[in-house]
C-alpha atoms as a PDB file:
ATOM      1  CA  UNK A   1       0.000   0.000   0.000  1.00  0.00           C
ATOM      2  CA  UNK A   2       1.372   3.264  -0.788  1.00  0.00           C
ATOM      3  CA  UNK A   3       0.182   6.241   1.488  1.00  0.00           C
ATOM      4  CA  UNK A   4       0.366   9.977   1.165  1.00  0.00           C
ATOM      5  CA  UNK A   5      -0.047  12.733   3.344  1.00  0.00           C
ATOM      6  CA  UNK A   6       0.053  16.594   3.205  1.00  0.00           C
ATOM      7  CA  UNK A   7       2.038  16.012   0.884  1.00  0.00           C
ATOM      8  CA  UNK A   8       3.228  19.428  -1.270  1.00  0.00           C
ATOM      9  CA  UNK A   9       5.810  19.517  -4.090  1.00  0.00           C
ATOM     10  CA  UNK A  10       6.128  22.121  -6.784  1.00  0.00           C
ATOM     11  CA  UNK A  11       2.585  22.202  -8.221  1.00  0.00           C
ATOM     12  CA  UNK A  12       1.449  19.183  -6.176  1.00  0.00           C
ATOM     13  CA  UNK A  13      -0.905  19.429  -2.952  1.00  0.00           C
ATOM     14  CA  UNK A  14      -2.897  16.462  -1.784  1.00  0.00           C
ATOM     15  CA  UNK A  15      -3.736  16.043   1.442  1.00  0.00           C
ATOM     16  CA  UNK A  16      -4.590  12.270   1.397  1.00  0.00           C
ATOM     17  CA  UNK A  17      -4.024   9.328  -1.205  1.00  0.00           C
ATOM     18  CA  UNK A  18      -3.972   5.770  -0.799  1.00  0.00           C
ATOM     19  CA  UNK A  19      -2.518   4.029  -3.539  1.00  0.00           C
ATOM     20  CA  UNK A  20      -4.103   0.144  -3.109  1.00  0.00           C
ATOM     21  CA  UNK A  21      -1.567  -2.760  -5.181  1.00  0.00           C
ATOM     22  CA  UNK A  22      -2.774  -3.495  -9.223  1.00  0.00           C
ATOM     23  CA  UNK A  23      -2.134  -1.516 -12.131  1.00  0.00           C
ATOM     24  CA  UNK A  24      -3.127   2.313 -11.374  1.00  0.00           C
ATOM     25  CA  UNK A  25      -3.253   4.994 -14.467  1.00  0.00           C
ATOM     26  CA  UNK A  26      -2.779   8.228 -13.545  1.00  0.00           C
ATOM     27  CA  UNK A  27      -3.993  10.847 -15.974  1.00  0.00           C
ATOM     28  CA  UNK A  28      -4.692  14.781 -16.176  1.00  0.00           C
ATOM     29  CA  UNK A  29      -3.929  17.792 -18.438  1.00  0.00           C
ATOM     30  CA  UNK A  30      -0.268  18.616 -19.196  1.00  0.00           C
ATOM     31  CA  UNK A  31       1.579  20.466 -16.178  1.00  0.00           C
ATOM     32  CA  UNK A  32      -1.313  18.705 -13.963  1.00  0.00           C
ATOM     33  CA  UNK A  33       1.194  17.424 -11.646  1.00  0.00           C
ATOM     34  CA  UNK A  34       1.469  13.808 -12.532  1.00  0.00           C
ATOM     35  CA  UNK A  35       5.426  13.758 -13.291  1.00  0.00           C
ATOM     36  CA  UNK A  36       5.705  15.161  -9.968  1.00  0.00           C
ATOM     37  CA  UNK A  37       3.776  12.793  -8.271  1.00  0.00           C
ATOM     38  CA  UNK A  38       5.776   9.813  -9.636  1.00  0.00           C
ATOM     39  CA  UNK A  39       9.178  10.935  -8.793  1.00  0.00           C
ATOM     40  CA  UNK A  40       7.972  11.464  -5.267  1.00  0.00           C
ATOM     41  CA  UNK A  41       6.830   8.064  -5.164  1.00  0.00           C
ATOM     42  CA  UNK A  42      10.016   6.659  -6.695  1.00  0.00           C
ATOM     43  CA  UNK A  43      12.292   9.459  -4.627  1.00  0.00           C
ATOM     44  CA  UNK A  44      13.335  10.878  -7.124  1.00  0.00           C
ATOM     45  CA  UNK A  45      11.958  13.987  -5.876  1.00  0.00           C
ATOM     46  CA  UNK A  46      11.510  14.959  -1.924  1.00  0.00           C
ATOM     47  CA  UNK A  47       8.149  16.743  -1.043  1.00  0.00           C
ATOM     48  CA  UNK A  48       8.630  20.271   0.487  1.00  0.00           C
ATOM     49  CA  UNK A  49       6.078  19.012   3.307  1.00  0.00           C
ATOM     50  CA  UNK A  50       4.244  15.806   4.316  1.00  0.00           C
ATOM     51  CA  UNK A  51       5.330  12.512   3.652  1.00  0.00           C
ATOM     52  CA  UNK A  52       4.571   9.272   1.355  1.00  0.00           C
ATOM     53  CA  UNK A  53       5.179   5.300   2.615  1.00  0.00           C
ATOM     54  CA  UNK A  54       5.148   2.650   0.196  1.00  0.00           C
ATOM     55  CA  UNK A  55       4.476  -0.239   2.819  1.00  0.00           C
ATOM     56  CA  UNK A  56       5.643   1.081   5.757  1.00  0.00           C
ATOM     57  CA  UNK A  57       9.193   2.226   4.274  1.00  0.00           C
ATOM     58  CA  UNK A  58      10.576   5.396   2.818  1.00  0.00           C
ATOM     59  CA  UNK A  59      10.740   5.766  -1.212  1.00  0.00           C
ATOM     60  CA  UNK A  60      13.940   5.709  -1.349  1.00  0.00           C
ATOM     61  CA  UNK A  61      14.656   2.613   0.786  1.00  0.00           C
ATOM     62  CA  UNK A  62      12.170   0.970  -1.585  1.00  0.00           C
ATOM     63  CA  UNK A  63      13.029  -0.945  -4.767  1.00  0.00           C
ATOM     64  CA  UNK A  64      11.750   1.214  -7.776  1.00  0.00           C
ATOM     65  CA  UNK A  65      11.946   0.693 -10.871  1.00  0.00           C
ATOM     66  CA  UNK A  66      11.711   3.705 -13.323  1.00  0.00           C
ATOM     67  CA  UNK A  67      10.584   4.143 -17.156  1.00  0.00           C
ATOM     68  CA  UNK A  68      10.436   7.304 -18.335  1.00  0.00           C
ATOM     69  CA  UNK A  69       9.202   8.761 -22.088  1.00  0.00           C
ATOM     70  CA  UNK A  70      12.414   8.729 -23.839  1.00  0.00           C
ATOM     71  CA  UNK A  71      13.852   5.693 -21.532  1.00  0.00           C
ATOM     72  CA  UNK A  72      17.210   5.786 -24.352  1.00  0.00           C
ATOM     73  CA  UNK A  73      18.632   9.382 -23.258  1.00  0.00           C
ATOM     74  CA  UNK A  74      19.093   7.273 -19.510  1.00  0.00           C
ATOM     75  CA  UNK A  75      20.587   4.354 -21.236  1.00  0.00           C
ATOM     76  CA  UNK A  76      24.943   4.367 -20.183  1.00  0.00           C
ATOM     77  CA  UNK A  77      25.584   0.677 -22.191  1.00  0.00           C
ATOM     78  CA  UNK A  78      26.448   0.226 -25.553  1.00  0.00           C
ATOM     79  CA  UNK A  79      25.005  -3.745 -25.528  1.00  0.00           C
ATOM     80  CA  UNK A  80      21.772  -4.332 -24.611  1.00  0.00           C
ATOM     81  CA  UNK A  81      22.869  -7.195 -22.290  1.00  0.00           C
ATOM     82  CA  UNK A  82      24.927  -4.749 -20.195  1.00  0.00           C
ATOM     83  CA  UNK A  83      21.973  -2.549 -20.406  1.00  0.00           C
ATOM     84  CA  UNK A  84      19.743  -4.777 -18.278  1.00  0.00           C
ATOM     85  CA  UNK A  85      22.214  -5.859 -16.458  1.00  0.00           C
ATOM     86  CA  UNK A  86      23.351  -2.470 -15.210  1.00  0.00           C
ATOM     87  CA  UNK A  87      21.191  -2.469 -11.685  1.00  0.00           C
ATOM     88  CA  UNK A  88      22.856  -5.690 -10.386  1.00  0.00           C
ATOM     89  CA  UNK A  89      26.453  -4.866 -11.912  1.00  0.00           C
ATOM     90  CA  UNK A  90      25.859  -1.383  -9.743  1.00  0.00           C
ATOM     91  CA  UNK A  91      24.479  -3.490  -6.511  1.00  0.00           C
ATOM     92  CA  UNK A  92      28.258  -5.955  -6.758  1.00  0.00           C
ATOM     93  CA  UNK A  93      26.228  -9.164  -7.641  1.00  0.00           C
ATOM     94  CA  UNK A  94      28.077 -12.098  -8.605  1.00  0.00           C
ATOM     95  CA  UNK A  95      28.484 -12.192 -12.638  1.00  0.00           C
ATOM     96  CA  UNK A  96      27.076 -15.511 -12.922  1.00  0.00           C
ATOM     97  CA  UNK A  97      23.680 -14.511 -11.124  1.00  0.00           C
ATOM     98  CA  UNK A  98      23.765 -11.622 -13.317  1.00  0.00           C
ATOM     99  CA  UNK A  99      24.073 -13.297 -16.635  1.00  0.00           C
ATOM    100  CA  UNK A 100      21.504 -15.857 -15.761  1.00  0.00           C
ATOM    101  CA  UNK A 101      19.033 -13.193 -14.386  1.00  0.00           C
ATOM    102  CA  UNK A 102      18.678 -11.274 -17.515  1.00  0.00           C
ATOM    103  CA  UNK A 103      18.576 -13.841 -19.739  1.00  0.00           C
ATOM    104  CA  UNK A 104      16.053 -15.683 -17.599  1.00  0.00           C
ATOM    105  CA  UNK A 105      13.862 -12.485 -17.810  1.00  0.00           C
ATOM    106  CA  UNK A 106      14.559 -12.154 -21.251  1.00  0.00           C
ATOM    107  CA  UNK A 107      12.609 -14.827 -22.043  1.00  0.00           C
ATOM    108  CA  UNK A 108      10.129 -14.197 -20.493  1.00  0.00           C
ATOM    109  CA  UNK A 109       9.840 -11.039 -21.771  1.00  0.00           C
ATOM    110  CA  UNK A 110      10.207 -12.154 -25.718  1.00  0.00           C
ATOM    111  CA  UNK A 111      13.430 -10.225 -26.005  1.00  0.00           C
ATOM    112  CA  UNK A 112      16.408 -12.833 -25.674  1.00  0.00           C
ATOM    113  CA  UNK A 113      17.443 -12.459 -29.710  1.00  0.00           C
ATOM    114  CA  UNK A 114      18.071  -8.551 -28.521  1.00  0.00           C
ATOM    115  CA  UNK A 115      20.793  -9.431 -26.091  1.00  0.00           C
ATOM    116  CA  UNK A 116      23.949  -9.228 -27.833  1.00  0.00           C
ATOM    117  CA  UNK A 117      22.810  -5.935 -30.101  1.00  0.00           C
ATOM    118  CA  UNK A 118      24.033  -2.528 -30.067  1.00  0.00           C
ATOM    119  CA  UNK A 119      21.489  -0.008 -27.884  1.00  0.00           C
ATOM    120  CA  UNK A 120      21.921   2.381 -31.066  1.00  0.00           C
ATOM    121  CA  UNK A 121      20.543  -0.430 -33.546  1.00  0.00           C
ATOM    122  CA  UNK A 122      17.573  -0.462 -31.493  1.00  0.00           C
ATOM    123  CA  UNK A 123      14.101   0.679 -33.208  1.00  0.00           C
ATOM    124  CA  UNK A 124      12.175   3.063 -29.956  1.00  0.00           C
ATOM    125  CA  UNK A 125       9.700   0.526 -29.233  1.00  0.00           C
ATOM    126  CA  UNK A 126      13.019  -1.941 -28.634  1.00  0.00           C
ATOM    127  CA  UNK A 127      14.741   0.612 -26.342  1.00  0.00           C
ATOM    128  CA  UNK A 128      11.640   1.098 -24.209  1.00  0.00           C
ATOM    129  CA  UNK A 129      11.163  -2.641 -23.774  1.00  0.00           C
ATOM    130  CA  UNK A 130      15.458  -2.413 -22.861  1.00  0.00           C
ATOM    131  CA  UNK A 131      14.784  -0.026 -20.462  1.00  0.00           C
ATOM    132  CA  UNK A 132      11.824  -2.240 -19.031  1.00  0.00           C
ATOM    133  CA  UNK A 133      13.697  -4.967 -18.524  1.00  0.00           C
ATOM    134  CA  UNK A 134      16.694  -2.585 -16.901  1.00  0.00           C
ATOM    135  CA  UNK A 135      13.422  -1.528 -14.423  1.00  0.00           C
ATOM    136  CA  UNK A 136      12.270  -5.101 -13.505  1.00  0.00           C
ATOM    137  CA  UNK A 137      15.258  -6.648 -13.350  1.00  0.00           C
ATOM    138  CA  UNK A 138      16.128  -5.882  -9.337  1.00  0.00           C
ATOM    139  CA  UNK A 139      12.011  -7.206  -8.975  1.00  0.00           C
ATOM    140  CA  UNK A 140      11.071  -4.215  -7.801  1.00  0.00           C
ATOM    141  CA  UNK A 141       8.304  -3.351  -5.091  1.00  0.00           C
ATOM    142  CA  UNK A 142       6.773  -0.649  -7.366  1.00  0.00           C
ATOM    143  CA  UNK A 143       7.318  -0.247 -11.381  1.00  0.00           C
ATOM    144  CA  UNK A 144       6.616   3.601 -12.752  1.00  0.00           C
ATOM    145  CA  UNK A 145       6.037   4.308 -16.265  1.00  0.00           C
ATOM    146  CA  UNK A 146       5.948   8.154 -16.814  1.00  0.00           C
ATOM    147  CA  UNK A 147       4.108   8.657 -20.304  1.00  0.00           C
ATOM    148  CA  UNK A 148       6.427   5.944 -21.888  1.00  0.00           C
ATOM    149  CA  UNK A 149       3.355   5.110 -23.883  1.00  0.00           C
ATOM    150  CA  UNK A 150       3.396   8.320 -25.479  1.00  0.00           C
ATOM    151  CA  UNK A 151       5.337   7.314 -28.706  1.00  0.00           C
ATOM    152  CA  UNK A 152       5.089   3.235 -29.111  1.00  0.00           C
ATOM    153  CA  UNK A 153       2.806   1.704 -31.414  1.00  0.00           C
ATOM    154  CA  UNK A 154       0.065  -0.203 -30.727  1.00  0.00           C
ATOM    155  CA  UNK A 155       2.180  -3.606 -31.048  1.00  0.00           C
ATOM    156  CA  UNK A 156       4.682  -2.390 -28.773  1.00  0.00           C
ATOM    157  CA  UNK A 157       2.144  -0.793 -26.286  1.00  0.00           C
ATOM    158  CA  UNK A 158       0.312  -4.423 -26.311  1.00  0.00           C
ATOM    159  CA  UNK A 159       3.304  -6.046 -25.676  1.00  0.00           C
ATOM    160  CA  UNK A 160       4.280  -3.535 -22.692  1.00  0.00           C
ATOM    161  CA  UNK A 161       1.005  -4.269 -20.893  1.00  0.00           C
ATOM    162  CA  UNK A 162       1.016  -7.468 -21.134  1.00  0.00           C
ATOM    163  CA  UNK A 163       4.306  -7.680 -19.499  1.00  0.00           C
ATOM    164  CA  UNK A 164       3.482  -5.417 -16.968  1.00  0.00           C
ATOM    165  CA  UNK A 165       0.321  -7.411 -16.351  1.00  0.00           C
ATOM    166  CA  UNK A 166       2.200 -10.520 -16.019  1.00  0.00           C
ATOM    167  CA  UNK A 167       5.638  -9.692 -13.718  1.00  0.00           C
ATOM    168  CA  UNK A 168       3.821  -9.794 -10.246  1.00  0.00           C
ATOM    169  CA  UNK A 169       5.322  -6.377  -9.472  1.00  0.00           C
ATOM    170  CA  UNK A 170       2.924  -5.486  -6.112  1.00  0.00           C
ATOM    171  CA  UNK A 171       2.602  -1.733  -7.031  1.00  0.00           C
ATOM    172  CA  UNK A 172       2.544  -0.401 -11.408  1.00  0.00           C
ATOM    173  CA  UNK A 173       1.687   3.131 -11.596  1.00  0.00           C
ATOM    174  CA  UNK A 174       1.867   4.879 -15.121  1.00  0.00           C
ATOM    175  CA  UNK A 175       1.023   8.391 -16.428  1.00  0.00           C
ATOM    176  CA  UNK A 176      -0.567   8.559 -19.315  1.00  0.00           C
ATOM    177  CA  UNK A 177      -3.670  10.495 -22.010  1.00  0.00           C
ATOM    178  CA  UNK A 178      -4.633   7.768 -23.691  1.00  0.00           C
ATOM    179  CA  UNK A 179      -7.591   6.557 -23.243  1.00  0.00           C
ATOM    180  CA  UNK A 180      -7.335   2.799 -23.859  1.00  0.00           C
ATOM    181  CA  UNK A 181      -5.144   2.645 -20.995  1.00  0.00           C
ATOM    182  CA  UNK A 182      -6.651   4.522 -18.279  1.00  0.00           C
ATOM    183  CA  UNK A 183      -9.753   1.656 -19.180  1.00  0.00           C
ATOM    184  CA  UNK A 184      -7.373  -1.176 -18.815  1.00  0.00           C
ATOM    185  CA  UNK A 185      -6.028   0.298 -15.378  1.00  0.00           C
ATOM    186  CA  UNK A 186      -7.534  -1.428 -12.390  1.00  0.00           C
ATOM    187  CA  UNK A 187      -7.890   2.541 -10.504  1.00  0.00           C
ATOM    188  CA  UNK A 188      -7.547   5.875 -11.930  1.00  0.00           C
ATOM    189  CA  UNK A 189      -6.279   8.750 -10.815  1.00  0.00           C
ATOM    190  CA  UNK A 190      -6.963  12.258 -12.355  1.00  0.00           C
ATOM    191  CA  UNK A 191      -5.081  15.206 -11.403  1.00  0.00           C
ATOM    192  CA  UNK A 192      -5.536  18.578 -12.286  1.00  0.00           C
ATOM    193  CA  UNK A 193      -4.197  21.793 -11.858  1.00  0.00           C
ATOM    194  CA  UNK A 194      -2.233  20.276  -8.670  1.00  0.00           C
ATOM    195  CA  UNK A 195      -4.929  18.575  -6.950  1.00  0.00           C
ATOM    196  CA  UNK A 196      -6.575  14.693  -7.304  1.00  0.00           C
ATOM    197  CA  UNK A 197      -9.482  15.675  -8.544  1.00  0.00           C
ATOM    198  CA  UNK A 198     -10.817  11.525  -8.612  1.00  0.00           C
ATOM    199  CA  UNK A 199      -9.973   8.452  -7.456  1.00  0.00           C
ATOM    200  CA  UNK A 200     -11.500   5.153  -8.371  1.00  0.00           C
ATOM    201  CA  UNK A 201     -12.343   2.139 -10.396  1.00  0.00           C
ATOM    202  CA  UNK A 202     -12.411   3.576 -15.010  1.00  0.00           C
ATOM    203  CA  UNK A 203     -15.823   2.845 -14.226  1.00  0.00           C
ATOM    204  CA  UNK A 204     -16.793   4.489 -10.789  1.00  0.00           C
ATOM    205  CA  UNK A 205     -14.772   7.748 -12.670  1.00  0.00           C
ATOM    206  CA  UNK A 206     -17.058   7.533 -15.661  1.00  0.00           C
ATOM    207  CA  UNK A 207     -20.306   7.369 -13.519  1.00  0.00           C
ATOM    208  CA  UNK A 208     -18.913  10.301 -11.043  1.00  0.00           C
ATOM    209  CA  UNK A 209     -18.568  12.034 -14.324  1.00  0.00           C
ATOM    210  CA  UNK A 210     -22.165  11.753 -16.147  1.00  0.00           C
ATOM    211  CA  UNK A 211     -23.573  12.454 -13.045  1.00  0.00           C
ATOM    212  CA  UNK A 212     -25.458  15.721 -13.349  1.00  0.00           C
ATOM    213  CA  UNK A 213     -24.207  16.254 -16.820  1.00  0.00           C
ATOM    214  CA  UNK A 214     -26.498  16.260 -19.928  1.00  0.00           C
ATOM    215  CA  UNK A 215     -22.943  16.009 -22.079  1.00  0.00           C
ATOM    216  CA  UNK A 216     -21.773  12.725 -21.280  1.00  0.00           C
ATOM    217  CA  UNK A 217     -24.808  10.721 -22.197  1.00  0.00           C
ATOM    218  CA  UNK A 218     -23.970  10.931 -25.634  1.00  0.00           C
ATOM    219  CA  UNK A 219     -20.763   9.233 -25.115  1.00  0.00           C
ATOM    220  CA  UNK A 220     -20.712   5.414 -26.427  1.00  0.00           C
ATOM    221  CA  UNK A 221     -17.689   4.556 -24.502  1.00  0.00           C
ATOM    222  CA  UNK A 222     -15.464   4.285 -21.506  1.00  0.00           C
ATOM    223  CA  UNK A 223     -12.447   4.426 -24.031  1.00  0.00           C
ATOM    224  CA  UNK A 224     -13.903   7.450 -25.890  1.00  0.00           C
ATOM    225  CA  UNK A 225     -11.057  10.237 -25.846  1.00  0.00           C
ATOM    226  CA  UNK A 226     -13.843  12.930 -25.300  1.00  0.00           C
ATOM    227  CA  UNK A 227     -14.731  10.957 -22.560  1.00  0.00           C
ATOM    228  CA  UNK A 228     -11.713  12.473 -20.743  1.00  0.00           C
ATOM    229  CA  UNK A 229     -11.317  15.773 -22.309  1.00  0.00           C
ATOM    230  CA  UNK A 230     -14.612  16.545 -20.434  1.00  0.00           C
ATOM    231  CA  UNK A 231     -13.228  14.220 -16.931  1.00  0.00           C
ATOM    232  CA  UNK A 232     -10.231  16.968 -16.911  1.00  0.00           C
ATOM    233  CA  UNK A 233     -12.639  19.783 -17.623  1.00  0.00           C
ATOM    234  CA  UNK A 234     -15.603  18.863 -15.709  1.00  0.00           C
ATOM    235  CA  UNK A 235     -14.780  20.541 -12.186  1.00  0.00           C
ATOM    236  CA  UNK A 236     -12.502  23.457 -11.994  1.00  0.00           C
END
C-alpha cells in the first residue's frame, strides 16, 4: 500500500491518497502534476512538506523501478545485455547470477534475440522494452512508467502491458492520455491543476462524471477520448 499525506511539491498538494496494489493509471492535463507525483513516489523527488510510505518504508529505501518517455537518453551501455544488467552490476552481484538473471527475464519477456545488439541499432519501441527490462530486473516493489506510452505503437504498447500485467510487481503506476489505458487500469487517478481531482475504479470515474451532466450521455464509450477531455474539464 502506498500512502500519502500533506504532501506538497512544486505544483502538487494532496492532502490524502492511498494508492491500493494493481495496475493504477494516472492521468490529467499537461503540467497537472502527474510527473511530480511519480518521482515522489520513486524518490526521485523529496516533497517540500508531508510525507509518502510505500508499505511502511521510505521511497527511497524501496526498490523502484523507473521508465520514463524517452527511456534511451538514460541508457549508459552500448550492448543491450549490459543494459539490463546495469542495476545488479551497480548493486556488486556475482556475474554468474547476473548473466543468468537477464537472460532468464529475457525470455520471459520475448526479447532474448536482442541481447547481444548494439542499444543504437535499437528501433524506440526496442529501447523502451530495454529499459523495461533494466526496471524489472532488481524485482522491484513498485514499477513507474511516466508517459512511456506516449510514442510506441500499438504492437509495442500491447506487448508492454502485457508484461506489466504478467511480472507480479505489487505496485505499477503509469502516467498517461490515452484513453485505452486509463480503461485497462484497475484505478484511476486524475489530477488537475495540482490537486486529485478523482480516485477510483475507469468505471466508478465515468459514472462520477455523467452524473449531473447532460454532455456525457452521448458518449458510447469508456475508451472514448472525449470521454476524458470533459473528466479533466468537468470541475474546476
Amino acid at each position: 500500500m502506498i500512502h500519502i499525506s500533506s504532501i506538497r511539491c512544486g505544483c502538487l498538494s494532496i492532502p490524502e491518497l492511498t494508492i491500493k496494489p494493481g495496475l493504477v493509471a494516472i492521468t490529467g492535463p499537461n503540467g497537472s502534476g502527474k510527473t511530480t507525483l511519480l518521482e515522489m513516489i520513486a524518490g526521485i523527488q523529496i516533497p517540500i512538506q508531508g510525507y509518502i510510505w510505500i508499505n511502511n518504508t521510505e521511497p527511497r529505501k524501496t526498490t523502484v523501478g523507473w521508465v520514463g518517455e524517452f527511456p534511451d537518453l538514460n541508457m549508459t551501455f552500448t550492448r543491450v545485455m549490459d543494459e539490463i544488467a546495469s542495476p545488479l552490476r551497480f548493486s556488486f552481484q556475482p556475474c554468474r547470477v547476473i548473466e543468468e538473471s537477464v537472460r532468464e527475464l529475457a525470455r520471459t519477456m520475448g526479447i532474448i534475440h536482442l541481447l547481444n545488439r548494439p542499444v543504437r541499432s535499437l528501433s524506440g519501441g526496442e529501447k523502451v522494452l530495454i529499459a523495461l527490462a533494466s526496471a524489472l530486473i532488481t524485482n522491484p516493489e513498485v514499477l513507474i512508467l511516466d508517459e512511456t506510452d506516449s510514442h510506441l505503437d500499438s504492437f509495442t504498447l500491447g506487448t508492454v502491458d502485457i508484461i506489466i500485467r504478467n511480472v507480479g510487481v505489487p505496485h505499477v503506476l503509469f502516467a498517461t492520455h490515452r484513453p485505452e489505458r486509463v480503461t485497462s487500469a484497475d484505478h484511476v487517478i486524475v489530477i488537475k491543476q495540482g490537486e486529485v481531482l478523482r480516485t477510483g475504479t475507469p468505471d466508478e470515474i465515468y459514472q462520477s462524471s455523467i452524473k449531473g451532466s447532460k454532455r456525457f450521455p452521448l458518449l458510447r464509450t469508456l475508451r472514448d477520448p472525449a470521454l476524458w477531455r470533459a473528466v479533466y474539464a468537468s470541475d474546476s
